[in-house]
Protein backbone atom coordinates (compact mmCIF):
# COMPACT_ATOMS: atom_id res chain seq x y z
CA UNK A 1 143.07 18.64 132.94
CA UNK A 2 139.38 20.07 132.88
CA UNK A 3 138.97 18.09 136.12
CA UNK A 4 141.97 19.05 137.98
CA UNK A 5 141.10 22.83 136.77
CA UNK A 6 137.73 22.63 138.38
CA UNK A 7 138.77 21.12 141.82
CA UNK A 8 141.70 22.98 142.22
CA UNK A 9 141.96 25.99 140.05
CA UNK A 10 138.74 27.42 139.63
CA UNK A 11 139.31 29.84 143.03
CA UNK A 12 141.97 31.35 141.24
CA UNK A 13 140.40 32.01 138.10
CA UNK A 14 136.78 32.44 138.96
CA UNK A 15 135.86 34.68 136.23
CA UNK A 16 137.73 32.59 133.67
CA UNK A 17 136.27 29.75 132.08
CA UNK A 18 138.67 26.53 131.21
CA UNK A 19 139.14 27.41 127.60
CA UNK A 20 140.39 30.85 128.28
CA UNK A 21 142.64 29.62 131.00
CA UNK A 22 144.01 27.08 129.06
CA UNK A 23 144.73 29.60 125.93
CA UNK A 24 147.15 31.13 128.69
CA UNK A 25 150.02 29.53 127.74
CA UNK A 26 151.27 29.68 131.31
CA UNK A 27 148.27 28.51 132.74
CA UNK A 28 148.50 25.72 130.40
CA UNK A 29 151.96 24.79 131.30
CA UNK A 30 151.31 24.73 134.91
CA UNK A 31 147.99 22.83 134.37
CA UNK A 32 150.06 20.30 132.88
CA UNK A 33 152.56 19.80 135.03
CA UNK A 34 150.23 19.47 137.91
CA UNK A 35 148.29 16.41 136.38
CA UNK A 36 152.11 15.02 135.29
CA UNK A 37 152.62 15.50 139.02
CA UNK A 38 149.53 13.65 140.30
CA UNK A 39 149.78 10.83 142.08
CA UNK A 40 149.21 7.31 140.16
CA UNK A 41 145.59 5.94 141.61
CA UNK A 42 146.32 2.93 143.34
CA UNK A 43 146.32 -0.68 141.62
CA UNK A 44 144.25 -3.41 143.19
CA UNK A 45 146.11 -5.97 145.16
CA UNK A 46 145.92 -9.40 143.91
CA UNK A 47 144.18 -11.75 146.01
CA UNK A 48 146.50 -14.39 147.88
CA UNK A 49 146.29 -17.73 147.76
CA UNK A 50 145.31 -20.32 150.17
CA UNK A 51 148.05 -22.40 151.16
């Protein structure tokens, strides 16, 4: 959440620092729906065999 915070939230919330964003108990709830809401990273693709 810390990371998502900095990348994307810190413009809002410049003078804030994470811990007293996240003791905002909205802030916290919409922190955490926004990493719930990330995309998955993408899985490597098995290599295919040689027929």
């Amino acid at each position: 959440m810390r990371a998502v915070f900095d990348r994307q939230w810190r413009r809002w919330h410049p003078a804030r620092s994470y811990e007293e964003a996240v003791a905002d108990p909205l802030t916290h709830r919409l922190l955490l729906l926004t990493v719930q809401h990330l995309p998955a990273p993408p899985t490597p693709r098995k290599p295919r065999c040689k027929r």
